[in-house]
N, C-alpha and C. Protein backbone atom coordinates (compact mmCIF):
# COMPACT_ATOMS: atom_id res chain seq x y z
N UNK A 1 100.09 61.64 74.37
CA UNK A 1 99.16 60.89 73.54
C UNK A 1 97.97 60.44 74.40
N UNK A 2 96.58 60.84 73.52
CA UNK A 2 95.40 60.34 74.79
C UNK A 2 95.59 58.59 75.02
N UNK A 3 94.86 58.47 76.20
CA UNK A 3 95.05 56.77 76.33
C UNK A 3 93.83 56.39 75.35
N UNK A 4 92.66 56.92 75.24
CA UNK A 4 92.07 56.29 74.13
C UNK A 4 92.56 56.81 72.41
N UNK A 5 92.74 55.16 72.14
CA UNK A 5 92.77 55.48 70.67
C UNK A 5 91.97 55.87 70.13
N UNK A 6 91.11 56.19 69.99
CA UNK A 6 89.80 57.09 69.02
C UNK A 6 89.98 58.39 69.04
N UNK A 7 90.55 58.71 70.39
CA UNK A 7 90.73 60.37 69.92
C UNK A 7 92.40 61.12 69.52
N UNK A 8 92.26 61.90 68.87
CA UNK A 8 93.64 62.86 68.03
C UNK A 8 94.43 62.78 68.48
N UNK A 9 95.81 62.77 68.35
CA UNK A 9 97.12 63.18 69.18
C UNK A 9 96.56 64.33 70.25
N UNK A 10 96.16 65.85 69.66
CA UNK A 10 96.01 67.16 69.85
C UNK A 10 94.61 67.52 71.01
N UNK A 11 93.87 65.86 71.20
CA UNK A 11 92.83 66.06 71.48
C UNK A 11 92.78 66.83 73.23
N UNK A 12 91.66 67.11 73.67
CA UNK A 12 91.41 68.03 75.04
C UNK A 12 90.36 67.22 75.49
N UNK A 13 89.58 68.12 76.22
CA UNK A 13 88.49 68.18 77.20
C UNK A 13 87.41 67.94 75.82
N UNK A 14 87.14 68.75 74.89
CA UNK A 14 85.78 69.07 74.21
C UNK A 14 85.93 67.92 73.09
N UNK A 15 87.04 66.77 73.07
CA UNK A 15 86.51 65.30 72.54
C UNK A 15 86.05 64.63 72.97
N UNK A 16 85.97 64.72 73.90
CA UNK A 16 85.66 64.04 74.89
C UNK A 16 83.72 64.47 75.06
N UNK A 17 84.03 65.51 75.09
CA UNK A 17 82.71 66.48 75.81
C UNK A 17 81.55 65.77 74.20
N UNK A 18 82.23 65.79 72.86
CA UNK A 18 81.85 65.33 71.57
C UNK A 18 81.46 64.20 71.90
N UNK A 19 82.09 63.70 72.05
CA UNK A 19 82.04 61.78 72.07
C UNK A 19 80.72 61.45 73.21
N UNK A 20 80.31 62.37 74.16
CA UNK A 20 79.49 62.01 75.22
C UNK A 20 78.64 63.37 75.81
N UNK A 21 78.06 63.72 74.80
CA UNK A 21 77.36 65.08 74.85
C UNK A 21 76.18 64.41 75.71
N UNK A 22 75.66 63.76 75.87
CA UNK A 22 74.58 63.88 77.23
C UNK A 22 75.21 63.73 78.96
N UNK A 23 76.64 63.64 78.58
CA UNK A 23 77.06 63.72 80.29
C UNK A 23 77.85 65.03 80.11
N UNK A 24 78.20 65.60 79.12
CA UNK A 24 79.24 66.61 79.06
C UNK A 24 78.13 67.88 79.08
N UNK A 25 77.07 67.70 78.19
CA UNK A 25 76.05 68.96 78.27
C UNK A 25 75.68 69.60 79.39
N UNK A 26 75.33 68.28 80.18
CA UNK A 26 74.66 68.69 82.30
C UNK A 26 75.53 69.99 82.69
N UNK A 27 77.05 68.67 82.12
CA UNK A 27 78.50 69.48 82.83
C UNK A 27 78.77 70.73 82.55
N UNK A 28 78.09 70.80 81.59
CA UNK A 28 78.83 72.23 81.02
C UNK A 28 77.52 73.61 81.27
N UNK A 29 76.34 72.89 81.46
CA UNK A 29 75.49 73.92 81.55
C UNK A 29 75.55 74.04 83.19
N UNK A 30 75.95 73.15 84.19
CA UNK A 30 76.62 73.33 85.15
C UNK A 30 78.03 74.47 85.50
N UNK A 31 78.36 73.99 84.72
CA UNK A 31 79.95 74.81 84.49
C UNK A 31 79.21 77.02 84.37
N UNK A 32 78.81 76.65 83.61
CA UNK A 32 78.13 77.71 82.73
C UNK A 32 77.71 78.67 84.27
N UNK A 33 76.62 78.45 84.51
CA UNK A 33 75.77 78.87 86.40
C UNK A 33 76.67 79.15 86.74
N UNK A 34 77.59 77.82 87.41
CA UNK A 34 79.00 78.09 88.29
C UNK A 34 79.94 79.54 88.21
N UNK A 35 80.11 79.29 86.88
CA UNK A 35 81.54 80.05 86.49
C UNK A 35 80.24 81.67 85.83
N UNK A 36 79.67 81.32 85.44
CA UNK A 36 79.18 82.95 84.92
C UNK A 36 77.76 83.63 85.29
N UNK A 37 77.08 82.64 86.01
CA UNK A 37 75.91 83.16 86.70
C UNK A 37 76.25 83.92 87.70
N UNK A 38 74.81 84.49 88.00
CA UNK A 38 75.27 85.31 89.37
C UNK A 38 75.03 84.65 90.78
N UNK A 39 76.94 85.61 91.42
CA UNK A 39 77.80 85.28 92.57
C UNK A 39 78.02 86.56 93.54
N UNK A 40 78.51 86.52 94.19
CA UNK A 40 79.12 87.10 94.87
C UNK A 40 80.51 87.52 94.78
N UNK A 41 80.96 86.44 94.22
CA UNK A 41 82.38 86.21 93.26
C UNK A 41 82.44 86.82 91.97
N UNK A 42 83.24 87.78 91.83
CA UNK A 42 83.10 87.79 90.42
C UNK A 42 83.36 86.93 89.17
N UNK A 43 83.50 87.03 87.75
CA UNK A 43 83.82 85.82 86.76
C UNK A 43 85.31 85.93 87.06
N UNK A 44 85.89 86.87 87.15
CA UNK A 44 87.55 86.58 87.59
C UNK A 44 87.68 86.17 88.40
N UNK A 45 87.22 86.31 89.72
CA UNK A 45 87.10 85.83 91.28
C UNK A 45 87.25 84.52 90.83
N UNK A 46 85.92 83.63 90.16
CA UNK A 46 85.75 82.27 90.14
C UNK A 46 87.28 81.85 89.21
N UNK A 47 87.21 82.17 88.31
CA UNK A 47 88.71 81.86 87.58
C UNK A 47 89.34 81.37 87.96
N UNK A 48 89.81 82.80 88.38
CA UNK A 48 91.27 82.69 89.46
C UNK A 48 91.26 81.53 90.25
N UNK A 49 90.31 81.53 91.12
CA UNK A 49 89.66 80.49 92.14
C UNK A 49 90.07 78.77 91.43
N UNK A 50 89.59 79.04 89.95
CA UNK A 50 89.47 77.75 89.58
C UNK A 50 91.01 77.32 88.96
N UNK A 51 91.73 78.18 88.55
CA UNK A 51 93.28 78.45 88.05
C UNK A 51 93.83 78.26 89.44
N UNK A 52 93.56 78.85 90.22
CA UNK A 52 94.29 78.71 91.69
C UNK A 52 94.65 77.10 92.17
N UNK A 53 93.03 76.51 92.49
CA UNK A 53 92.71 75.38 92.39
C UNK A 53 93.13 73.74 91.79
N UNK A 54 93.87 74.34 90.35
CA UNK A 54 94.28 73.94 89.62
C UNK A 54 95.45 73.59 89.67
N UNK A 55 96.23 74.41 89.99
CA UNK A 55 97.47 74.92 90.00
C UNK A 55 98.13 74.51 91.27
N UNK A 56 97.55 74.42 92.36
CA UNK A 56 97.59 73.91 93.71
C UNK A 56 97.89 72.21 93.75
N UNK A 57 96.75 71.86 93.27
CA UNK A 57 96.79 70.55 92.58
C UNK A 57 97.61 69.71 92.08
N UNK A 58 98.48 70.39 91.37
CA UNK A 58 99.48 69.81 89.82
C UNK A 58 98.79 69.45 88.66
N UNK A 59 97.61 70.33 88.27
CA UNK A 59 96.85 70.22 87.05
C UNK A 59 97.59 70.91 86.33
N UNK A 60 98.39 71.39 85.43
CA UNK A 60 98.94 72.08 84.61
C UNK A 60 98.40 72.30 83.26
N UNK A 61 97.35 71.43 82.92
CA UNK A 61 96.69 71.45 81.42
C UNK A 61 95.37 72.46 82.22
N UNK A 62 94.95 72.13 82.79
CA UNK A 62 93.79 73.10 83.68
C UNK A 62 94.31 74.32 84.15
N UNK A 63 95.00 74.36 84.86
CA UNK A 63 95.96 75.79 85.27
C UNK A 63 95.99 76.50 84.19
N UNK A 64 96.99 76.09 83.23
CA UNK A 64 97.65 77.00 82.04
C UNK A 64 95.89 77.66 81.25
N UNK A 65 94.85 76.36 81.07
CA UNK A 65 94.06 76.84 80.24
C UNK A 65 93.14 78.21 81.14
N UNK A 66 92.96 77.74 82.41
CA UNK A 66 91.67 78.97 83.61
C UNK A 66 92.94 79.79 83.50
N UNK A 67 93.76 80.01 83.96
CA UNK A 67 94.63 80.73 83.94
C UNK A 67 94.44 82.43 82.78
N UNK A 68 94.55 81.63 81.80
CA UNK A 68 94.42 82.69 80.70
C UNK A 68 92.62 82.92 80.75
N UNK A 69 92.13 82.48 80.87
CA UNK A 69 90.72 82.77 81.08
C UNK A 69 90.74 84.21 82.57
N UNK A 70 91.34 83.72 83.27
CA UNK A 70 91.53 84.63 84.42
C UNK A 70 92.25 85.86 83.79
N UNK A 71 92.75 85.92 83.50
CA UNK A 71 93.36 86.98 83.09
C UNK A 71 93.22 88.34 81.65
N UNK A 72 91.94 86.97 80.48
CA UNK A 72 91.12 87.61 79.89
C UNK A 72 89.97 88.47 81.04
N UNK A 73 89.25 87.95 81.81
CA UNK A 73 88.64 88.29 82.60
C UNK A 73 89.35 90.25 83.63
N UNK A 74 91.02 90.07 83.31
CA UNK A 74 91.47 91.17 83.71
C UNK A 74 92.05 90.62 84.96
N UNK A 75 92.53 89.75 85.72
CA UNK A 75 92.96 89.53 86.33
C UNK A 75 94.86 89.58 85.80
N UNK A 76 95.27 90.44 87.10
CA UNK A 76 96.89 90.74 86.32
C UNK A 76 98.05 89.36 85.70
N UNK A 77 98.17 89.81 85.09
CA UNK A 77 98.78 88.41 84.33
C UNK A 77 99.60 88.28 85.08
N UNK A 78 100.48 86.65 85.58
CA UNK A 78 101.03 86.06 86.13
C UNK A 78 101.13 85.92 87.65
N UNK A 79 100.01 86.71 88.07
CA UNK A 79 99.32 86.37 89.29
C UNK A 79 99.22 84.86 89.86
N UNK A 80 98.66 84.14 89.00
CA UNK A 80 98.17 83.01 89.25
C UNK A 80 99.60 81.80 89.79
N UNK A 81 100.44 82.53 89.02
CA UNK A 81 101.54 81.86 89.20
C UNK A 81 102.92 82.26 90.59
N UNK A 82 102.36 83.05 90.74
CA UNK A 82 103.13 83.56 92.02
C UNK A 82 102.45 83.00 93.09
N UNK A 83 100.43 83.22 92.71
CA UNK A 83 100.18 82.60 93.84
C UNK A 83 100.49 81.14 94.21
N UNK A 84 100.37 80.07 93.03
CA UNK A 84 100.64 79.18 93.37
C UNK A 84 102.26 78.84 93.98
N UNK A 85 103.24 79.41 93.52
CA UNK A 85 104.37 79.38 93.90
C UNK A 85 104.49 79.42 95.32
N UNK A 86 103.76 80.65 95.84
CA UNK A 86 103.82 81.29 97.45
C UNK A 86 102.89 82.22 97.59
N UNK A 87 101.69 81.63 98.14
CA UNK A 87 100.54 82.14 98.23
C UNK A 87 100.81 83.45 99.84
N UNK A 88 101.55 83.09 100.04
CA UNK A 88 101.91 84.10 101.30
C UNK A 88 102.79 85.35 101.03
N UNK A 89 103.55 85.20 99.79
CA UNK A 89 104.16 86.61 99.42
C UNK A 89 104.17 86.82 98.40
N UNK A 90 102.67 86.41 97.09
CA UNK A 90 102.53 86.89 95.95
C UNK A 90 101.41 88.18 96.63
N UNK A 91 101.11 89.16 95.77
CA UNK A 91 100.41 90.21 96.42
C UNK A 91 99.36 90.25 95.76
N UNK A 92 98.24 90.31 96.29
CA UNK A 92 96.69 90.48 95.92
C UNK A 92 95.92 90.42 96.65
N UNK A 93 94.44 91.02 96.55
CA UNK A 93 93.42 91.35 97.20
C UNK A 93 93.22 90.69 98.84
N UNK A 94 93.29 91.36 99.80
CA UNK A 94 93.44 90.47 101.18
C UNK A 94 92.69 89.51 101.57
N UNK A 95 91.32 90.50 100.94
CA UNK A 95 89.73 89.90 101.22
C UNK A 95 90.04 88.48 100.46
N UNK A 96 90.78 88.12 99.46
CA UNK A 96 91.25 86.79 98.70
C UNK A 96 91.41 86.00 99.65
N UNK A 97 92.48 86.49 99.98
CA UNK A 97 93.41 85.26 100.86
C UNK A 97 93.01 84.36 101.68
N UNK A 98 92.07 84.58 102.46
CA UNK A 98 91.42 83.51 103.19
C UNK A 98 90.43 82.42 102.59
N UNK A 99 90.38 83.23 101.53
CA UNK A 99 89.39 82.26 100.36
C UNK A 99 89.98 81.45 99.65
N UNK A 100 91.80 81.73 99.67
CA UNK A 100 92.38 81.15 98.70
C UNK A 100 93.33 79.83 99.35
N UNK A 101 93.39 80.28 100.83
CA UNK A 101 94.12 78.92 102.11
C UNK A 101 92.99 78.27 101.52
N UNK A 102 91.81 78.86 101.91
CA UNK A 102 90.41 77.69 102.30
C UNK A 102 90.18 76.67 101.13
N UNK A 103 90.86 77.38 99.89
CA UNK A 103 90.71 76.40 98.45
C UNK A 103 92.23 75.39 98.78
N UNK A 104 92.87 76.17 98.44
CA UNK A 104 94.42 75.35 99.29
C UNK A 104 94.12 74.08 99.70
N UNK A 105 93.54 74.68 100.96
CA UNK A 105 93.09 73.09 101.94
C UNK A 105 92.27 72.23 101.34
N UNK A 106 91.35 72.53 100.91
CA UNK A 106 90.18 71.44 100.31
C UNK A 106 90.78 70.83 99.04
N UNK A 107 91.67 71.53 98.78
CA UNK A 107 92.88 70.61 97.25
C UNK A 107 93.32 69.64 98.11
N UNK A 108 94.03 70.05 98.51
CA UNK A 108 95.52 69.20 99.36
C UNK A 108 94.88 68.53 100.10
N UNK A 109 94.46 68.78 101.40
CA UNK A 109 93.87 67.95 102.52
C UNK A 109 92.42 67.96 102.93
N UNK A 110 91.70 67.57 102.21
CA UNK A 110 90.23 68.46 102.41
C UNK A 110 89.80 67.44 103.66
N UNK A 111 90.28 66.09 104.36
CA UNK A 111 89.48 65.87 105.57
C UNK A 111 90.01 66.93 106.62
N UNK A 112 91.01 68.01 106.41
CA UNK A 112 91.24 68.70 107.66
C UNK A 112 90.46 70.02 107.32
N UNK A 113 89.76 70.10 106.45
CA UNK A 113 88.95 71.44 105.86
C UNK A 113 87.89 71.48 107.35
N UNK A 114 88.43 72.63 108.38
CA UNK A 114 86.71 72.47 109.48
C UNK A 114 86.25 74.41 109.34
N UNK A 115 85.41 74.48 110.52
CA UNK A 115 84.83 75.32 110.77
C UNK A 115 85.48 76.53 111.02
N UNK A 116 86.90 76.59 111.35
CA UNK A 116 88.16 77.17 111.65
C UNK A 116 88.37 78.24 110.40
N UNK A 117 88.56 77.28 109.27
CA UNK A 117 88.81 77.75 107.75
C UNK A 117 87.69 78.56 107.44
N UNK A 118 85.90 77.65 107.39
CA UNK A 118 85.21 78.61 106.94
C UNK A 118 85.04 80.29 107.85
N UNK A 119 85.15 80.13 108.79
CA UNK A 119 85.50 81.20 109.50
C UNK A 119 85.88 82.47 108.78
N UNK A 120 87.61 81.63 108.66
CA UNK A 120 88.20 82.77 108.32
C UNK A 120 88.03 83.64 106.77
N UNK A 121 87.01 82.72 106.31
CA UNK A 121 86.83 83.60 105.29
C UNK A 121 85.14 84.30 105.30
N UNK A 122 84.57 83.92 106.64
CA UNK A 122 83.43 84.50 107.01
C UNK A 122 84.22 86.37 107.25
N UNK A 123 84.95 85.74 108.26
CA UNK A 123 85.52 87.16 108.84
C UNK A 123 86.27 87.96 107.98
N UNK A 124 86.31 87.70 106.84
CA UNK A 124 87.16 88.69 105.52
C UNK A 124 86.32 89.22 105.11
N UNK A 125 85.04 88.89 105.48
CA UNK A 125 83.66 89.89 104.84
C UNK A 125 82.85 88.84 103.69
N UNK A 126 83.48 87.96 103.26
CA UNK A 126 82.63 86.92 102.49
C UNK A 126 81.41 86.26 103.13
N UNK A 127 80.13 86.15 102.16
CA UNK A 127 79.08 85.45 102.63
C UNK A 127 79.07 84.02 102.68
N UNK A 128 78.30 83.29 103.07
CA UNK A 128 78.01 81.87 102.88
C UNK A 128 78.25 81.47 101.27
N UNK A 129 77.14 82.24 100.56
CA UNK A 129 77.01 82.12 99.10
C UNK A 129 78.46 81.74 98.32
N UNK A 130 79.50 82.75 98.70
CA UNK A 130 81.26 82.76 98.25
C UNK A 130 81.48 81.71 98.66
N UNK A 131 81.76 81.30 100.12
CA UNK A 131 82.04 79.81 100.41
C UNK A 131 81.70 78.53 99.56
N UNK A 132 80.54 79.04 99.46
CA UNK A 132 79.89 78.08 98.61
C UNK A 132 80.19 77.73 96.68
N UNK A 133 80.40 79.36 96.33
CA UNK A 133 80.86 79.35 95.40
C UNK A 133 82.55 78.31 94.90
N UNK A 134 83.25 79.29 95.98
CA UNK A 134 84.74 78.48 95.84
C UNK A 134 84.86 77.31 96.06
N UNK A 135 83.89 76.63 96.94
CA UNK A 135 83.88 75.10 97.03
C UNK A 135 83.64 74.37 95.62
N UNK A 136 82.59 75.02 95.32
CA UNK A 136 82.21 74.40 94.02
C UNK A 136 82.99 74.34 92.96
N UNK A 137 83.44 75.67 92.95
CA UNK A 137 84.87 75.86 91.87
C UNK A 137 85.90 74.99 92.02
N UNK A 138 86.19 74.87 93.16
CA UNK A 138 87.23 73.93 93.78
C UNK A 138 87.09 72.34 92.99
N UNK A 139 85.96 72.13 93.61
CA UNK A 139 85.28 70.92 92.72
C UNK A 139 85.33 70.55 91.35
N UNK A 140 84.88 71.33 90.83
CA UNK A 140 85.01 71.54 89.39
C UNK A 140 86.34 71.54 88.86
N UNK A 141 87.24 71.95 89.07
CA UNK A 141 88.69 72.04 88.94
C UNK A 141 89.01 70.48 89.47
N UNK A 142 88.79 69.94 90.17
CA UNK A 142 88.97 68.25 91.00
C UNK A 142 88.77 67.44 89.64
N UNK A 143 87.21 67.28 89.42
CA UNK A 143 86.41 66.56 88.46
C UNK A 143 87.69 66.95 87.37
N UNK A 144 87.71 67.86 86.56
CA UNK A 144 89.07 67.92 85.43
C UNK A 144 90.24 67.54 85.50
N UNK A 145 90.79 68.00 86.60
CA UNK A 145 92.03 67.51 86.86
C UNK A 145 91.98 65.93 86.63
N UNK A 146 91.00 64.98 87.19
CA UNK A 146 90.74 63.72 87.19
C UNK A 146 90.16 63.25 85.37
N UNK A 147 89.53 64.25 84.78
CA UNK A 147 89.48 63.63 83.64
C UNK A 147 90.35 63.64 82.58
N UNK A 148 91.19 64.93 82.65
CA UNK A 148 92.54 65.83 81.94
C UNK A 148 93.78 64.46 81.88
N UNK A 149 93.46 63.95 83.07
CA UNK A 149 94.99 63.26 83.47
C UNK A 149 94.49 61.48 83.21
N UNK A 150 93.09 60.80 83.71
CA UNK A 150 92.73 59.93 83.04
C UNK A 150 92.46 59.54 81.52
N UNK A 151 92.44 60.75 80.87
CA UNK A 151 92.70 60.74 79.11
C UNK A 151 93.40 60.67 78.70
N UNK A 152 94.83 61.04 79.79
CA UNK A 152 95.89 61.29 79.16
C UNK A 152 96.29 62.31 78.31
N UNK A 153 95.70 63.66 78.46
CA UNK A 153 95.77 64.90 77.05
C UNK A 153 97.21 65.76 77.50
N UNK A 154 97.64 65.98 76.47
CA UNK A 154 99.30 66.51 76.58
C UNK A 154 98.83 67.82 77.29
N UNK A 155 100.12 68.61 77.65
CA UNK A 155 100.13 69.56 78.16
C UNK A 155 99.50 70.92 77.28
N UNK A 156 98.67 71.72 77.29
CA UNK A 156 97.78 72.79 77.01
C UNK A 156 99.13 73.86 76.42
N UNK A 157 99.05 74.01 75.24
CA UNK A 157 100.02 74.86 74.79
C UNK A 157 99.30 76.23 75.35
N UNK A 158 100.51 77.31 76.02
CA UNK A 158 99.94 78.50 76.48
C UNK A 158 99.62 79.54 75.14
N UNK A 159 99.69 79.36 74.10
CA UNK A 159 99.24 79.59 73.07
C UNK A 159 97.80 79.62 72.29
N UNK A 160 97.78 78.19 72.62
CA UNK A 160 96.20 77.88 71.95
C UNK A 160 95.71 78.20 73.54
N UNK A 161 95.53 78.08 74.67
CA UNK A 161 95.10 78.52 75.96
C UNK A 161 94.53 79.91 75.44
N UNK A 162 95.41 80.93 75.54
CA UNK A 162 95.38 82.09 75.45
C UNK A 162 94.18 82.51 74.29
N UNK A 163 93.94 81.65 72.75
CA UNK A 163 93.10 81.62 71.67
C UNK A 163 91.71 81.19 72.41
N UNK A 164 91.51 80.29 73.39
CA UNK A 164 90.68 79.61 73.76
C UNK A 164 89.95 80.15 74.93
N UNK A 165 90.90 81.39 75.95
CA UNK A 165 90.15 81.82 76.62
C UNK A 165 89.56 83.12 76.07
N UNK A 166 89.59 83.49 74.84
CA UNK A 166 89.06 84.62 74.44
C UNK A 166 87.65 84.20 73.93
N UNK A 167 87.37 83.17 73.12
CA UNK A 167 86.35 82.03 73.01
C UNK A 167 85.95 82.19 74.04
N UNK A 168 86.32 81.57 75.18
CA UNK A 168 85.11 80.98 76.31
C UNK A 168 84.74 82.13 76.92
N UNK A 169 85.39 83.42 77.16
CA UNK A 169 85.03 84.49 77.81
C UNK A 169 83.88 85.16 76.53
N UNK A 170 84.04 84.77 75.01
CA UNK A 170 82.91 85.35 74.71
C UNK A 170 81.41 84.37 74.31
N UNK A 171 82.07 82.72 74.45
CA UNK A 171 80.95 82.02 74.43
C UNK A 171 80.39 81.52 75.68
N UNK A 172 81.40 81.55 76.47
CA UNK A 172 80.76 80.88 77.70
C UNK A 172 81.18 79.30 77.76
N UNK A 173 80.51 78.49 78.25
CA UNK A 173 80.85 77.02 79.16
C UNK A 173 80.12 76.00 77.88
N UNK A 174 78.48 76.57 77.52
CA UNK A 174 77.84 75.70 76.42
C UNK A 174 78.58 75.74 75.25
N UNK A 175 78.04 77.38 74.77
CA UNK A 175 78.15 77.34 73.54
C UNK A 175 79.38 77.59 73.15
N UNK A 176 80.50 77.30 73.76
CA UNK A 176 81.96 76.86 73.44
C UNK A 176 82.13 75.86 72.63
N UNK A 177 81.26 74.46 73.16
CA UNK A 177 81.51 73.25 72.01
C UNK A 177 80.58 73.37 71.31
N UNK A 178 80.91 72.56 70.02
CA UNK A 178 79.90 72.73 69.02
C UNK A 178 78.70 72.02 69.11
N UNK A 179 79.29 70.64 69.79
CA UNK A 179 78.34 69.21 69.73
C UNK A 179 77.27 69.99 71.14
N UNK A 180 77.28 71.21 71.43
CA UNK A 180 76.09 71.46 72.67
C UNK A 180 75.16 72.66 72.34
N UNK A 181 76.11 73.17 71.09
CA UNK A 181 75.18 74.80 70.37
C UNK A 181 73.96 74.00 70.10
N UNK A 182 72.13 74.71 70.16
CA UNK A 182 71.21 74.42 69.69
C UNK A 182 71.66 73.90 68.16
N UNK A 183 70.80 73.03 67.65
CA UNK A 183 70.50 72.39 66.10
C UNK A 183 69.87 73.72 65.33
N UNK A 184 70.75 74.04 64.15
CA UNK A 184 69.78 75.43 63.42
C UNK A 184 69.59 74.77 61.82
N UNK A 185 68.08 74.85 61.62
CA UNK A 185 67.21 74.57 61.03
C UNK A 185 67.49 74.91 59.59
């Protein structure tokens, strides 16, 4: 049940995003750049990244929802979940892996995040730009986790997840909520 009474039993992220469309709009046209502009990362890359992130965490309403977004995106289903399980003997892309400790760390312990980490994902062949990307993703996944769990919103049925990342993979970050689509005349 959310902690505010004004919003639904059923309610999420985008009552919220309703109720306060001039701080949620920034966020989301933020979100939008982040997650689907151009990277170096691909839109699954960031996903994953942000499902990873998530999932690392103990976000489980965030996990379950990027998750299926990651995997609309074509990322192999239940990936996300092995990695989080055991990021050392789920199997995927190598060039990942150093990108995916380096998110790891900045979840869990980010004052021990140094020059060591960015390194090692210099030396996997990633640019500055990627670093930069996954940080941000990282971030972004933080900020939710903190609003997901201060609202109090029940756990993300992997159901409606799955309905919702087919939506956002074909609307995107804005025009997902309604309260942010342009006004039509």
């Amino acid at each position: 049940m959310p902690h505010l009474k004004s919003l639904p039993e059923t309610a999420g992220p985008p009552a919220v995003f309703a109720q306060h469309p001039d701080i949620y709009r920034p966020f989301s046209e933020m979100s939008e750049a982040l997650m689907n502009g151009p990277s170096e990362l691909s839109r699954a890359e960031r996903e994953l990244i942000l499902a990873y992130a998530s999932g690392v965490s103990g976000n489980g309403f965030v996990f379950t929802g990027h998750s299926e977004v990651a995997y609309a995106h074509g990322v192999e289903r239940g990936l996300l979940d092995r990695l989080v399980a055991d990021p050392e003997l789920a199997e995927c892309d190598p060039k990942l892996r150093p990108l995916l400790a380096f998110v790891r760390k900045l979840m869990l312990v980010p004052g021990e995040v140094g020059q060591d980490d960015a390194d090692a994902v210099f030396a996997a062949g990633w640019g500055e730009e990627a670093l930069h990307a996954a940080t941000a993703v990282a971030g972004r996944a933080a900020f939710m986790h903190r609003l997901v769990a201060g609202m109090g919103f029940n756990p993300l049925d992997p159901e409606v997840a799955r309905s919702h990342a087919a939506k956002r993979v074909e609307k995107g970050y804005v025009n997902l909520y309604r309260a942010f689509r342009p006004k039509e005349d």
